[in-house]
PDB file of N, CA and C in Angstrom:
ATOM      1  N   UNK A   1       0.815  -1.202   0.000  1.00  0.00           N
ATOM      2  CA  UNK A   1       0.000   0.000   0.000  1.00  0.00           C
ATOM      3  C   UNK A   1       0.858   1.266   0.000  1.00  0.00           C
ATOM      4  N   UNK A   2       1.701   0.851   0.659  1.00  0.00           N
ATOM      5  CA  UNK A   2       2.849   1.979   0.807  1.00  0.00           C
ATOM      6  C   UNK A   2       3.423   2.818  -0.651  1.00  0.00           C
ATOM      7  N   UNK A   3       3.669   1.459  -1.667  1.00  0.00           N
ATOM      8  CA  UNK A   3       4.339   1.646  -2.365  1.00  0.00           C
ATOM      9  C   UNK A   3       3.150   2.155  -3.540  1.00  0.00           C
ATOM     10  N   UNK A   4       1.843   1.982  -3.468  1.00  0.00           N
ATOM     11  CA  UNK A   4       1.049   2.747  -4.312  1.00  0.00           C
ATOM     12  C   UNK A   4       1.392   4.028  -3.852  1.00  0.00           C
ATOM     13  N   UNK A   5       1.151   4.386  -2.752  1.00  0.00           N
ATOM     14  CA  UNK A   5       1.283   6.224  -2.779  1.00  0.00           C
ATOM     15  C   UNK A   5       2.579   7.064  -2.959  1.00  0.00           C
ATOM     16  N   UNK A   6       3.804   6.161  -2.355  1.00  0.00           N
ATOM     17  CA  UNK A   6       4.697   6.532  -3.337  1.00  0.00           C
ATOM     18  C   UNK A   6       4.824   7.033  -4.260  1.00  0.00           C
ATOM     19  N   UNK A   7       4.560   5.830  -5.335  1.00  0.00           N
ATOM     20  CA  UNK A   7       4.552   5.870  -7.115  1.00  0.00           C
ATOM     21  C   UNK A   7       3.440   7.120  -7.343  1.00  0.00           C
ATOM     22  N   UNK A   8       2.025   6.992  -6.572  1.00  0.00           N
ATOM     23  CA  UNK A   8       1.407   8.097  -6.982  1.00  0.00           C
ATOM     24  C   UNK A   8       1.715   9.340  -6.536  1.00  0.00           C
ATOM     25  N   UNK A   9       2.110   9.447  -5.716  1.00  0.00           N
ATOM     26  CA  UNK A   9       3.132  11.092  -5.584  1.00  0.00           C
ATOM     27  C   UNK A   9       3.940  11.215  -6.597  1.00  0.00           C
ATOM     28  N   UNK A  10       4.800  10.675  -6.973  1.00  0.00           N
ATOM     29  CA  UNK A  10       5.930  10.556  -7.489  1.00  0.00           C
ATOM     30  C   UNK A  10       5.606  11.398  -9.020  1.00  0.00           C
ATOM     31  N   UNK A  11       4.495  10.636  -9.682  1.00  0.00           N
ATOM     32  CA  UNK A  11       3.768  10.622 -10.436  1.00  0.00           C
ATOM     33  C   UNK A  11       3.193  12.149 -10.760  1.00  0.00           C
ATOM     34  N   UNK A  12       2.649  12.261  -9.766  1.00  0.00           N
ATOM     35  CA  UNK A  12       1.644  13.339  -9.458  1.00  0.00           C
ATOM     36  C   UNK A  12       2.245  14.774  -9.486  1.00  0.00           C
ATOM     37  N   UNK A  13       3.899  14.522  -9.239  1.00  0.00           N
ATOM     38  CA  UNK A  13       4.776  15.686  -9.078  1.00  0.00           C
ATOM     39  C   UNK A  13       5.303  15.905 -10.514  1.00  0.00           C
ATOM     40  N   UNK A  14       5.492  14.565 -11.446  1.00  0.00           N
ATOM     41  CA  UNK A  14       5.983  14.313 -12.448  1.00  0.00           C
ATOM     42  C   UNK A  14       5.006  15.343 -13.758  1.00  0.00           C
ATOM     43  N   UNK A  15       3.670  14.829 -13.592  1.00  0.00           N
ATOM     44  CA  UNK A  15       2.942  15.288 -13.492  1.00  0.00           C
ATOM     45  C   UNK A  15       2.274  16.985 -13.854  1.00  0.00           C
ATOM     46  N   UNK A  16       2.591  17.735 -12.597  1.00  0.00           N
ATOM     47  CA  UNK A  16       2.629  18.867 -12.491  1.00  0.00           C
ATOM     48  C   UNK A  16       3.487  19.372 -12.877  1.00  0.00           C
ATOM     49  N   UNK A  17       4.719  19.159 -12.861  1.00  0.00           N
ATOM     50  CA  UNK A  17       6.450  19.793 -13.793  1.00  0.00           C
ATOM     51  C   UNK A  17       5.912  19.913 -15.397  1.00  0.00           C
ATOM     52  N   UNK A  18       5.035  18.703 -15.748  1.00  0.00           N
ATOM     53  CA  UNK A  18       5.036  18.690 -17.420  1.00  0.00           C
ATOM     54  C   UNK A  18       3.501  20.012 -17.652  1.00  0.00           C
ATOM     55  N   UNK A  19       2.863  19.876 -16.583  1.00  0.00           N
ATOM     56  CA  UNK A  19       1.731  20.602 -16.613  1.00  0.00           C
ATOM     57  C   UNK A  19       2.572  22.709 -17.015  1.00  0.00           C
ATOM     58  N   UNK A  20       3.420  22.673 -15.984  1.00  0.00           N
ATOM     59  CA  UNK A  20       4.192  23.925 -15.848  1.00  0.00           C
ATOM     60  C   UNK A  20       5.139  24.361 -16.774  1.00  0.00           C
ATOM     61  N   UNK A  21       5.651  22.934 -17.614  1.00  0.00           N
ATOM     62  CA  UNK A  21       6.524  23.195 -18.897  1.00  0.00           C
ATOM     63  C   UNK A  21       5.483  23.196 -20.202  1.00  0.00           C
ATOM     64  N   UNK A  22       4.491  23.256 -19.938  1.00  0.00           N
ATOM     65  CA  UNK A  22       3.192  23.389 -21.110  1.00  0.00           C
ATOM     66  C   UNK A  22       3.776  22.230 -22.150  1.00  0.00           C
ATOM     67  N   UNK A  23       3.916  20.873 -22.039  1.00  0.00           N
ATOM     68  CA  UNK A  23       3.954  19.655 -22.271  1.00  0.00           C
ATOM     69  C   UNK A  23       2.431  19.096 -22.203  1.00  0.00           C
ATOM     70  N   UNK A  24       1.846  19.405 -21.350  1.00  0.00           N
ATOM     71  CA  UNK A  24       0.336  18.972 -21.367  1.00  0.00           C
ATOM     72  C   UNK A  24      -0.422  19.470 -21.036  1.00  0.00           C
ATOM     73  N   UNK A  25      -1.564  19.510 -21.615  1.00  0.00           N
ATOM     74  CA  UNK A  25      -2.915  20.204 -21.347  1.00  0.00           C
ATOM     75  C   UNK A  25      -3.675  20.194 -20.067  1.00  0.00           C
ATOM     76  N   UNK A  26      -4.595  21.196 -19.448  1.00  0.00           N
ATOM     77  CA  UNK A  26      -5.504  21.212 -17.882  1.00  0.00           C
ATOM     78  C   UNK A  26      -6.008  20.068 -18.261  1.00  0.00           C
ATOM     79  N   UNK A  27      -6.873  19.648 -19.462  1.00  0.00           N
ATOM     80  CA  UNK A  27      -7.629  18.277 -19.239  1.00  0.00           C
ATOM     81  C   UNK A  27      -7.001  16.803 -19.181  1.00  0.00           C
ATOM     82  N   UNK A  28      -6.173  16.695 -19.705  1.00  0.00           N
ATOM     83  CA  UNK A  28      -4.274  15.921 -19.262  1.00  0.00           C
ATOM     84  C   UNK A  28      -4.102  16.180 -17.913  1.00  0.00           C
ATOM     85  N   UNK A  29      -4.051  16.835 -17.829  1.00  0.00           N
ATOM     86  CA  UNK A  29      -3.494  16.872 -16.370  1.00  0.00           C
ATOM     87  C   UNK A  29      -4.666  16.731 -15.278  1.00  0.00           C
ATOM     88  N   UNK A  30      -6.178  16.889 -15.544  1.00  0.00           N
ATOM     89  CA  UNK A  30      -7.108  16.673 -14.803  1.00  0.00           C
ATOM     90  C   UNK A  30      -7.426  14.934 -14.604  1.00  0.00           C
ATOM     91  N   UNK A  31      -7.655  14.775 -15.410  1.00  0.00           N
ATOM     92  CA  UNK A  31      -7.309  13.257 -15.886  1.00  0.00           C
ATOM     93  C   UNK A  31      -6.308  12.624 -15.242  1.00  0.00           C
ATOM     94  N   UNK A  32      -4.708  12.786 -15.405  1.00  0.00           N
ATOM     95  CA  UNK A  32      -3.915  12.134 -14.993  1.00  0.00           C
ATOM     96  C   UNK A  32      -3.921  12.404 -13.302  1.00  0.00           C
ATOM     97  N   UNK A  33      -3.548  13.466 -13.041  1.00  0.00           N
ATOM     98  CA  UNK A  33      -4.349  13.612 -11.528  1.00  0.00           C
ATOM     99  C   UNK A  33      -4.873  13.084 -10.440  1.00  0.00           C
ATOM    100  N   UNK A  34      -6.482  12.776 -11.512  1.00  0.00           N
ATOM    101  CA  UNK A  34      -7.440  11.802 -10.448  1.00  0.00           C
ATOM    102  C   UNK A  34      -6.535  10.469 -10.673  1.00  0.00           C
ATOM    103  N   UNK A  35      -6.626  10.201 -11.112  1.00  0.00           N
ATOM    104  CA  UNK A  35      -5.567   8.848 -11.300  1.00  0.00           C
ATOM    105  C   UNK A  35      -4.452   8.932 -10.058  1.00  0.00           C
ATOM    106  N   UNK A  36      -3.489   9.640 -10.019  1.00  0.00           N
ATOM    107  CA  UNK A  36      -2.485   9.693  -9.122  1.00  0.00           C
ATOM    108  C   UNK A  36      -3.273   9.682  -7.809  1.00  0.00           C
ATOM    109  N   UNK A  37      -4.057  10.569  -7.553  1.00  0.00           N
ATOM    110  CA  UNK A  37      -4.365  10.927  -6.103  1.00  0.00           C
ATOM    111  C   UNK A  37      -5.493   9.905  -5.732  1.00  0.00           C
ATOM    112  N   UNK A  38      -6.228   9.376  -7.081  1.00  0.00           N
ATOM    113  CA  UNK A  38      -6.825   7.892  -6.583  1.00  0.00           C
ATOM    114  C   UNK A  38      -5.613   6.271  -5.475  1.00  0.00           C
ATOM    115  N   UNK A  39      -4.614   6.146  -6.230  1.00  0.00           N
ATOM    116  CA  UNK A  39      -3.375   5.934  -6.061  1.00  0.00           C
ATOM    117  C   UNK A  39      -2.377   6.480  -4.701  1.00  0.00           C
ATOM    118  N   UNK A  40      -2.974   7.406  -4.606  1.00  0.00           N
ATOM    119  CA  UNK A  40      -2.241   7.864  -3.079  1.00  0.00           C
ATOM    120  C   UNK A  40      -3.440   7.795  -1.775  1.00  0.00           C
ATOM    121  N   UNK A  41      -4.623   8.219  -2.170  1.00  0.00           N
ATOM    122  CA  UNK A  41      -5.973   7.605  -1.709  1.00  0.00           C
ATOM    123  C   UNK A  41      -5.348   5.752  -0.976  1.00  0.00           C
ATOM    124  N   UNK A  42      -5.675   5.213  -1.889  1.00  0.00           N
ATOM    125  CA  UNK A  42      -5.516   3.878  -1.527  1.00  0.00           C
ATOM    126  C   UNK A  42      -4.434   3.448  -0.874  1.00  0.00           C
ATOM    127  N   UNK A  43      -3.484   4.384  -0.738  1.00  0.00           N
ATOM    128  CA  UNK A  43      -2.126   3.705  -0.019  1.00  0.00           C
ATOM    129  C   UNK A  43      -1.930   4.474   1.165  1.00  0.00           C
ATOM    130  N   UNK A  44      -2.384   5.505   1.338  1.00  0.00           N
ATOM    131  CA  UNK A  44      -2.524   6.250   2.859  1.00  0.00           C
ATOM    132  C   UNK A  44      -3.733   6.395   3.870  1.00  0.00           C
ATOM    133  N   UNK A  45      -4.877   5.892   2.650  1.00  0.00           N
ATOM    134  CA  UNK A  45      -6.369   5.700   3.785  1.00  0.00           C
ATOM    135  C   UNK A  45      -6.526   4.965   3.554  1.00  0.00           C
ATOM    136  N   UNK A  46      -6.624   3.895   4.459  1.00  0.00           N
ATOM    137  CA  UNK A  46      -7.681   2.448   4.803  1.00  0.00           C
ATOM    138  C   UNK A  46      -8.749   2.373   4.391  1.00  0.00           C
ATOM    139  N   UNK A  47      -9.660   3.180   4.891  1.00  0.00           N
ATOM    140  CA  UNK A  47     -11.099   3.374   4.545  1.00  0.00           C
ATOM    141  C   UNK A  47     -11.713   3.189   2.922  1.00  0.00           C
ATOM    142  N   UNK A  48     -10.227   3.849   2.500  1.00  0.00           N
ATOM    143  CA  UNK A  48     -10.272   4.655   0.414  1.00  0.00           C
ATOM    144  C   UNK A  48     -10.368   3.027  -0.008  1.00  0.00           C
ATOM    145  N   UNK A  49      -9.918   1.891   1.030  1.00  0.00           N
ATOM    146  CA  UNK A  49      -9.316   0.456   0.051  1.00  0.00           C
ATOM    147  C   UNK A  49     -10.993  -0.174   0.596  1.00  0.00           C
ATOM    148  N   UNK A  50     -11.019  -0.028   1.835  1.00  0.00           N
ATOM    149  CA  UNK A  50     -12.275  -0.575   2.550  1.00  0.00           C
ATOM    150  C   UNK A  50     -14.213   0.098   1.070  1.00  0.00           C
ATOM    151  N   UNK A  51     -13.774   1.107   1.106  1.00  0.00           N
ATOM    152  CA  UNK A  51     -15.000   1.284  -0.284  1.00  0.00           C
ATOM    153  C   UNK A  51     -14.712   0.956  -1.341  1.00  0.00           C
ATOM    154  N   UNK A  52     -13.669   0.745  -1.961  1.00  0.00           N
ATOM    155  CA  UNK A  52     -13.690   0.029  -3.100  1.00  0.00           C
ATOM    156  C   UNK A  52     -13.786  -1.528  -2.764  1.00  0.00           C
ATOM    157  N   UNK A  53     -13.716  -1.909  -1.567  1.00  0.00           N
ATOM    158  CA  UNK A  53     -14.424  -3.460  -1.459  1.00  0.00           C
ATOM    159  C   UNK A  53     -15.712  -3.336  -1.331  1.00  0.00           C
ATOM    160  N   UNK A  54     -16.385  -2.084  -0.887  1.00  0.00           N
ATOM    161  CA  UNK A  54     -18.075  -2.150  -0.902  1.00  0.00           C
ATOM    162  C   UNK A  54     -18.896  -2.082  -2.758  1.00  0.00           C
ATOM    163  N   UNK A  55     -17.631  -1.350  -3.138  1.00  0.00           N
ATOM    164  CA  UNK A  55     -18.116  -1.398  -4.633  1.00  0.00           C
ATOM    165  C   UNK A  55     -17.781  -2.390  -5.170  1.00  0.00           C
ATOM    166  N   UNK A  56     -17.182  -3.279  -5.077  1.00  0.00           N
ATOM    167  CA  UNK A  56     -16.911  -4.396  -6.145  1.00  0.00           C
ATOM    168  C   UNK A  56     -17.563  -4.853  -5.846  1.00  0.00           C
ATOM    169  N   UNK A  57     -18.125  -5.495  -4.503  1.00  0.00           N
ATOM    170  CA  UNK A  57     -19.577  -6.160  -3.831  1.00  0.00           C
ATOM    171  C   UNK A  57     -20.736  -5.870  -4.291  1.00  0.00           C
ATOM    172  N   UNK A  58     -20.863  -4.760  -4.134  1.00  0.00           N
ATOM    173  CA  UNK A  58     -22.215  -4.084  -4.976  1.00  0.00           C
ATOM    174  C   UNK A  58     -22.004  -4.311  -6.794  1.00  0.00           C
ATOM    175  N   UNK A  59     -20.973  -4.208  -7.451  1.00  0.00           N
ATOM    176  CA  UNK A  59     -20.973  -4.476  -8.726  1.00  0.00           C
ATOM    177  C   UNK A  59     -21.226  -6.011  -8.994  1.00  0.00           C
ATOM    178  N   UNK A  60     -20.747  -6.762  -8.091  1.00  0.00           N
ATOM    179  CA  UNK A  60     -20.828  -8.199  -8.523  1.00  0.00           C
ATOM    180  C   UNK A  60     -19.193  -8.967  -8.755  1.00  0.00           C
ATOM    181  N   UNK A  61     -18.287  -8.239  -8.250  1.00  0.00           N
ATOM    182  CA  UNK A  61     -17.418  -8.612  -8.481  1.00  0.00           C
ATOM    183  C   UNK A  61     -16.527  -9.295  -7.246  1.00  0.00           C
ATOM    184  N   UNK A  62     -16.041  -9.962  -7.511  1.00  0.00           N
ATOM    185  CA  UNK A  62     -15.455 -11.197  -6.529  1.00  0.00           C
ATOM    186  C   UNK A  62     -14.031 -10.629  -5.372  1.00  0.00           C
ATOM    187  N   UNK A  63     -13.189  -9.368  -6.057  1.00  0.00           N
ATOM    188  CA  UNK A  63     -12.307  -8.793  -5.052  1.00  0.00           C
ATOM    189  C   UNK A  63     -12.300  -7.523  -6.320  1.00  0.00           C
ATOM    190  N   UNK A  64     -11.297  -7.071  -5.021  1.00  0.00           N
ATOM    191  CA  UNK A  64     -10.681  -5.875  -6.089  1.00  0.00           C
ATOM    192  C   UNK A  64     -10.324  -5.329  -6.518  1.00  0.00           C
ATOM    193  N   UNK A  65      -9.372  -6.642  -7.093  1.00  0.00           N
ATOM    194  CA  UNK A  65      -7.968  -6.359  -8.321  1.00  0.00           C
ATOM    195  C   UNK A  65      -9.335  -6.383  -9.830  1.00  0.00           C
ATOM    196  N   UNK A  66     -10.298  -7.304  -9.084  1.00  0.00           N
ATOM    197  CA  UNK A  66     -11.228  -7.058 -10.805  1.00  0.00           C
ATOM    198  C   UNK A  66     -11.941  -6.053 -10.892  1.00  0.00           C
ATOM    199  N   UNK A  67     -12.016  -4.970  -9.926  1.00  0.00           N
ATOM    200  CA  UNK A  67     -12.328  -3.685 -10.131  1.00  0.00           C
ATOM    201  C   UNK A  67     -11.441  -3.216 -10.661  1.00  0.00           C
ATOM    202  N   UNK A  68     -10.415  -2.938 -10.704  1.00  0.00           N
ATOM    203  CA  UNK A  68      -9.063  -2.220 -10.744  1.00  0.00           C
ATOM    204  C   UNK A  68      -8.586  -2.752 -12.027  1.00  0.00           C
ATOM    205  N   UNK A  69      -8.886  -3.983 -12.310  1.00  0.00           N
ATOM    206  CA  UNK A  69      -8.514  -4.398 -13.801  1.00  0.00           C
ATOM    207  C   UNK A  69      -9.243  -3.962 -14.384  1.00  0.00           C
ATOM    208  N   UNK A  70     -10.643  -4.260 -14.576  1.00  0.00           N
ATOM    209  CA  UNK A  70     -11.970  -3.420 -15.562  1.00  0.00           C
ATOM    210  C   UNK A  70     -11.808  -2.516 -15.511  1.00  0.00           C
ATOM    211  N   UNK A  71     -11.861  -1.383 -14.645  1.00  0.00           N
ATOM    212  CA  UNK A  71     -11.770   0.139 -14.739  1.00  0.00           C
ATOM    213  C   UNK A  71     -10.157   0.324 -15.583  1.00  0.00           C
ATOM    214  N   UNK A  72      -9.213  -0.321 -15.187  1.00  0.00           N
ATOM    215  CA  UNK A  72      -8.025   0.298 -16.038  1.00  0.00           C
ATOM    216  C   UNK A  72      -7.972  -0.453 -17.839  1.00  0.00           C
ATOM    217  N   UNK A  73      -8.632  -1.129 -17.673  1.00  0.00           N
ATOM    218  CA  UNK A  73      -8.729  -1.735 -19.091  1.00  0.00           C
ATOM    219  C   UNK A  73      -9.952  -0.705 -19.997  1.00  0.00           C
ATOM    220  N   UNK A  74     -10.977  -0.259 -19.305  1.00  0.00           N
ATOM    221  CA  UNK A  74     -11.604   0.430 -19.821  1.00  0.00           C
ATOM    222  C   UNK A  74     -10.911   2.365 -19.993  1.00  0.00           C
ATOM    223  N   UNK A  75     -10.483   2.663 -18.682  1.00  0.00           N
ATOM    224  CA  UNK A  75      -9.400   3.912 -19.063  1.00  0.00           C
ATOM    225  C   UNK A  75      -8.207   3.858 -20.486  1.00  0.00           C
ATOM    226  N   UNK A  76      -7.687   2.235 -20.404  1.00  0.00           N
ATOM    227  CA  UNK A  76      -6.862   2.225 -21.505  1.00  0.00           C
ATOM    228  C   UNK A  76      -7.718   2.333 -23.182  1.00  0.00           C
ATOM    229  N   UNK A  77      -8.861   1.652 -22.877  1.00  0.00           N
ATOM    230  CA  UNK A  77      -9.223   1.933 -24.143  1.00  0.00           C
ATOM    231  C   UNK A  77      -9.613   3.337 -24.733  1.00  0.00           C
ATOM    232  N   UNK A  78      -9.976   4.118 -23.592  1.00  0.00           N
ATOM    233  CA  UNK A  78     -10.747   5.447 -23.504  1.00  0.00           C
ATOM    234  C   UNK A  78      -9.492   6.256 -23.875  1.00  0.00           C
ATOM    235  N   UNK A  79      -8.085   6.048 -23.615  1.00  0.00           N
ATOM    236  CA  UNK A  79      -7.128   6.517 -23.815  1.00  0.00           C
ATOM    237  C   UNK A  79      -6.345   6.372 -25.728  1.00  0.00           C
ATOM    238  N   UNK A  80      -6.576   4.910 -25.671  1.00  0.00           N
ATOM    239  CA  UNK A  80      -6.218   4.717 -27.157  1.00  0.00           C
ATOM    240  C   UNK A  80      -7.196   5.202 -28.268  1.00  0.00           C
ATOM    241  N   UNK A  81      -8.230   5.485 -28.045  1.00  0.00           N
ATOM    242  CA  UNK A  81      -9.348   5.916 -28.661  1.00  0.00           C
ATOM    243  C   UNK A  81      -8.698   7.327 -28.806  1.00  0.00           C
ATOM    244  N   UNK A  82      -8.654   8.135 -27.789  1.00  0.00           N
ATOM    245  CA  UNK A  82      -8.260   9.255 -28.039  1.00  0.00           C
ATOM    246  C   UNK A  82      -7.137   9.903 -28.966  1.00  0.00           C
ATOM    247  N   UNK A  83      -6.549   8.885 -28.391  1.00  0.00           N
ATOM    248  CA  UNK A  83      -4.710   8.963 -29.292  1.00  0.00           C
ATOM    249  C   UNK A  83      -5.051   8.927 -30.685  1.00  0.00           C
ATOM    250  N   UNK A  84      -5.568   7.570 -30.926  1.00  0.00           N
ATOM    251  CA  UNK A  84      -6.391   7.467 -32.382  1.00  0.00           C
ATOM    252  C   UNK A  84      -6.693   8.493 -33.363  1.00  0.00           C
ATOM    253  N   UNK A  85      -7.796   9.151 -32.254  1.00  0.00           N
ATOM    254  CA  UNK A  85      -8.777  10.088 -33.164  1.00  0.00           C
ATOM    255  C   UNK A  85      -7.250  11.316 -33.575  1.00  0.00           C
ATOM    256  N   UNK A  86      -6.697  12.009 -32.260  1.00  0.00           N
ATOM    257  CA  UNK A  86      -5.613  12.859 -32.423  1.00  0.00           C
ATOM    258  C   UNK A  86      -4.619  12.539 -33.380  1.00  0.00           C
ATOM    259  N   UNK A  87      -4.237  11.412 -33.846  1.00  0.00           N
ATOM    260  CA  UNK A  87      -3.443  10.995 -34.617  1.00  0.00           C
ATOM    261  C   UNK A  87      -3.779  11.519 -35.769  1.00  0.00           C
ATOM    262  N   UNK A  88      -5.040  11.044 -36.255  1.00  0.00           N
ATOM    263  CA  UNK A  88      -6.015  10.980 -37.313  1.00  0.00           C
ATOM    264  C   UNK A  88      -5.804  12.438 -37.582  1.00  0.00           C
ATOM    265  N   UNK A  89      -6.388  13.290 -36.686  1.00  0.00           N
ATOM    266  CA  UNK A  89      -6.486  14.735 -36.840  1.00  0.00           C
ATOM    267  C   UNK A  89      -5.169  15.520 -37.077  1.00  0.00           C
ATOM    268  N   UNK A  90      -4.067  15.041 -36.945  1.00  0.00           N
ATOM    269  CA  UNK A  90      -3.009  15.355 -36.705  1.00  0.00           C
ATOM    270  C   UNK A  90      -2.465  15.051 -38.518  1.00  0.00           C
ATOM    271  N   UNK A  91      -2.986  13.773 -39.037  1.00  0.00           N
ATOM    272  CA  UNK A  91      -2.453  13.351 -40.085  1.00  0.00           C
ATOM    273  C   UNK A  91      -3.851  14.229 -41.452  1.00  0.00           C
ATOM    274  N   UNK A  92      -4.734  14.632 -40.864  1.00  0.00           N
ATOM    275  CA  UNK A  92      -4.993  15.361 -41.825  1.00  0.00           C
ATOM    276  C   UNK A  92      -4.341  16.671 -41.736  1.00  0.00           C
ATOM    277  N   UNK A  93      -3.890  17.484 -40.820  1.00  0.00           N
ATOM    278  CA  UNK A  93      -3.141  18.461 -40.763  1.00  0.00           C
ATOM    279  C   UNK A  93      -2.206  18.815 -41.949  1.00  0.00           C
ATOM    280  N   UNK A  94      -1.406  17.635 -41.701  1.00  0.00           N
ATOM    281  CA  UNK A  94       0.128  17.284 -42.337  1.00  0.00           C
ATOM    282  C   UNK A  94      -0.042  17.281 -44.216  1.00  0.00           C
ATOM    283  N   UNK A  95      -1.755  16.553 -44.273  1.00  0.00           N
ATOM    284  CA  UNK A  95      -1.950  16.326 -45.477  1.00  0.00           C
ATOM    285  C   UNK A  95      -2.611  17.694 -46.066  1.00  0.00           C
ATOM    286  N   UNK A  96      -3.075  18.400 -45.259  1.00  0.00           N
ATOM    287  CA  UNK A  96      -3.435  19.936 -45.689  1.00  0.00           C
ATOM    288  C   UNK A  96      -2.134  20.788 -46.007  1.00  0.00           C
ATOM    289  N   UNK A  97      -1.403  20.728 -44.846  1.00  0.00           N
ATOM    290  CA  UNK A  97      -0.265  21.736 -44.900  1.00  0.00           C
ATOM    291  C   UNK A  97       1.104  21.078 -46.377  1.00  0.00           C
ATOM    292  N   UNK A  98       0.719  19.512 -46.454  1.00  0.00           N
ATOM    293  CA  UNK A  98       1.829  19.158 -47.974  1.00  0.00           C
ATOM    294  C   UNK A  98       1.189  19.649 -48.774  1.00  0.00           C
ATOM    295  N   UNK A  99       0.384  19.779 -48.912  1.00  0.00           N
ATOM    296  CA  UNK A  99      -0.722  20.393 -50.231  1.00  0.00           C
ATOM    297  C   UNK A  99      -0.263  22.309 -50.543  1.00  0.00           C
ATOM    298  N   UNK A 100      -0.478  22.687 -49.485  1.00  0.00           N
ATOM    299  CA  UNK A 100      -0.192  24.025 -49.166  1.00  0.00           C
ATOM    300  C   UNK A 100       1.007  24.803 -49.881  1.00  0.00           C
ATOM    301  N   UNK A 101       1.924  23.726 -49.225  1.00  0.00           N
ATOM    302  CA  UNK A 101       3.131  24.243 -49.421  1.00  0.00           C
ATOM    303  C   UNK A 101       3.586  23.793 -50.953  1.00  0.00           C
ATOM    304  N   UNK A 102       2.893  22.758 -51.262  1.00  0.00           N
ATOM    305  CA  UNK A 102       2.780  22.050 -52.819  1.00  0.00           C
ATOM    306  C   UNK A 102       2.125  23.537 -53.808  1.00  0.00           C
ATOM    307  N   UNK A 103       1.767  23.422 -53.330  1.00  0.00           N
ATOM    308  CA  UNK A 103       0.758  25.138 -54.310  1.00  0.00           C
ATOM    309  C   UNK A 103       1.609  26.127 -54.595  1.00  0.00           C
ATOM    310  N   UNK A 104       2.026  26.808 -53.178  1.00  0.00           N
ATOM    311  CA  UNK A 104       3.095  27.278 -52.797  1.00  0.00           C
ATOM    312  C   UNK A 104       3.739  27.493 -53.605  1.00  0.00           C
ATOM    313  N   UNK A 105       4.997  26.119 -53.719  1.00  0.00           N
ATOM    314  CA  UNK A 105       5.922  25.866 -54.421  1.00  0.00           C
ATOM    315  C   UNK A 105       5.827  26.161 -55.936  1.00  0.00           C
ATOM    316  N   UNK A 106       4.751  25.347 -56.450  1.00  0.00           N
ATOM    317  CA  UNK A 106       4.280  25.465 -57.917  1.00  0.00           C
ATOM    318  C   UNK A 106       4.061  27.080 -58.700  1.00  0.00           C
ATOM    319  N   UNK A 107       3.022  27.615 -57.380  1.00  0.00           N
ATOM    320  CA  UNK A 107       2.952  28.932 -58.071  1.00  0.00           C
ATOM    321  C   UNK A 107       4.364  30.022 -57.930  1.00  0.00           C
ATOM    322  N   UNK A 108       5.225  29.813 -57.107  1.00  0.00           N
ATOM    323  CA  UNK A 108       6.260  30.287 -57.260  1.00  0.00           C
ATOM    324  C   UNK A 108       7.741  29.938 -58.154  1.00  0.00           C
ATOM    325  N   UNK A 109       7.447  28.682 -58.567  1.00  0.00           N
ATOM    326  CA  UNK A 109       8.037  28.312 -60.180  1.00  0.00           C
ATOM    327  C   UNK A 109       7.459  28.991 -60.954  1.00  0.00           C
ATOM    328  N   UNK A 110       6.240  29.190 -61.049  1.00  0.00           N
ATOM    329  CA  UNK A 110       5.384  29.670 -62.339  1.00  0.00           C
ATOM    330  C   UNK A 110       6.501  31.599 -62.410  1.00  0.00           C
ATOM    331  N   UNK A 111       5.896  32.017 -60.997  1.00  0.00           N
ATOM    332  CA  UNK A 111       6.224  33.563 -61.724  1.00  0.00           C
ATOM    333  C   UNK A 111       7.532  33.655 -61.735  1.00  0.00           C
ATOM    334  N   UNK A 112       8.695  32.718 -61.163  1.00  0.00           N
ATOM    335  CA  UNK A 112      10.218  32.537 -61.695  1.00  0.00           C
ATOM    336  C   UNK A 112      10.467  32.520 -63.348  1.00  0.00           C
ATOM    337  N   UNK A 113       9.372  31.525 -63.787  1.00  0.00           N
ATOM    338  CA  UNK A 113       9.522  31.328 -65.016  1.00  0.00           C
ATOM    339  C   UNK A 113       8.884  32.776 -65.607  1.00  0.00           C
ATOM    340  N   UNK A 114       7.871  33.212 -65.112  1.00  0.00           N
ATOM    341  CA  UNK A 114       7.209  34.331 -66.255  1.00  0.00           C
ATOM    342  C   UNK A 114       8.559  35.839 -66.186  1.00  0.00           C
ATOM    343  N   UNK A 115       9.123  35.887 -64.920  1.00  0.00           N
ATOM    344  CA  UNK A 115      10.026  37.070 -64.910  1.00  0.00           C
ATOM    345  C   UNK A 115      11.013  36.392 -65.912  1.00  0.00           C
ATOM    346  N   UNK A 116      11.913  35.423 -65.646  1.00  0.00           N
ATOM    347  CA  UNK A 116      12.418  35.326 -67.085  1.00  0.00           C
ATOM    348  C   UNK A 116      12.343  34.930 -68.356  1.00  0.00           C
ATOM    349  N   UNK A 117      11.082  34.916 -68.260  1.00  0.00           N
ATOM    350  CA  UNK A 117      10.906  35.680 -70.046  1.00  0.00           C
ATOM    351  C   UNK A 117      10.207  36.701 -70.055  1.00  0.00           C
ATOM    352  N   UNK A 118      10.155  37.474 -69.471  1.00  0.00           N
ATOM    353  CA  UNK A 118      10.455  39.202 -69.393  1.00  0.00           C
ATOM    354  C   UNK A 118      11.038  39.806 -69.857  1.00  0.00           C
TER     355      UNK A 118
END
């Protein structure tokens, strides 16, 4: 338990440095956050580990590492999804701005060529 709040401090400080070097965004960092301080939650209050055994009970689930697995398997997907879409958005960017600079280029051969034959 110890060593969860550790890592989630650790984290959490890691964290805030990238938040302050504008490396990542408030909603990045809101996000990563609850995560950490969920993580330091569980390793410095008893109680924080004692309700997540009332919720896995109430969900139907048998302990709760299978809370902790479902919820992080579902964060990971919620995460790759995102990356995804940003990628995506990122690669039409790239395909706007080659185009751009393709135009660019072309129309500035053109009036090279028209000044010399001037």
């Amino acid at each position: 338990m110890v060593a969860s709040a550790v890592f989630g401090l650790g984290m959490a400080l890691f964290t805030t440095r990238e938040l302050l070097q504008k490396k990542i965004r408030s909603a990045q960092y809101v996000f990563w956050m609850s995560l950490w301080l969920g993580l330091i939650l569980i390793g410095v209050v008893p109680q924080f580990y004692s309700a997540i055994l009332l919720i896995t009970s109430v969900l139907g689930m048998y302990t709760p590492i299978h809370f902790v697995t479902t919820f992080s398997i579902l964060i990971l997907f919620t995460v790759v999804y995102l990356l995804a879409k940003r990628v995506s958005e990122l690669n039409e960017k790239i395909g706007l701005l080659v185009q751009r600079i393709a135009v660019q280029s072309i129309k500035g051969e053109a009036d090279r060529l028209t000044e010399k034959e001037a």
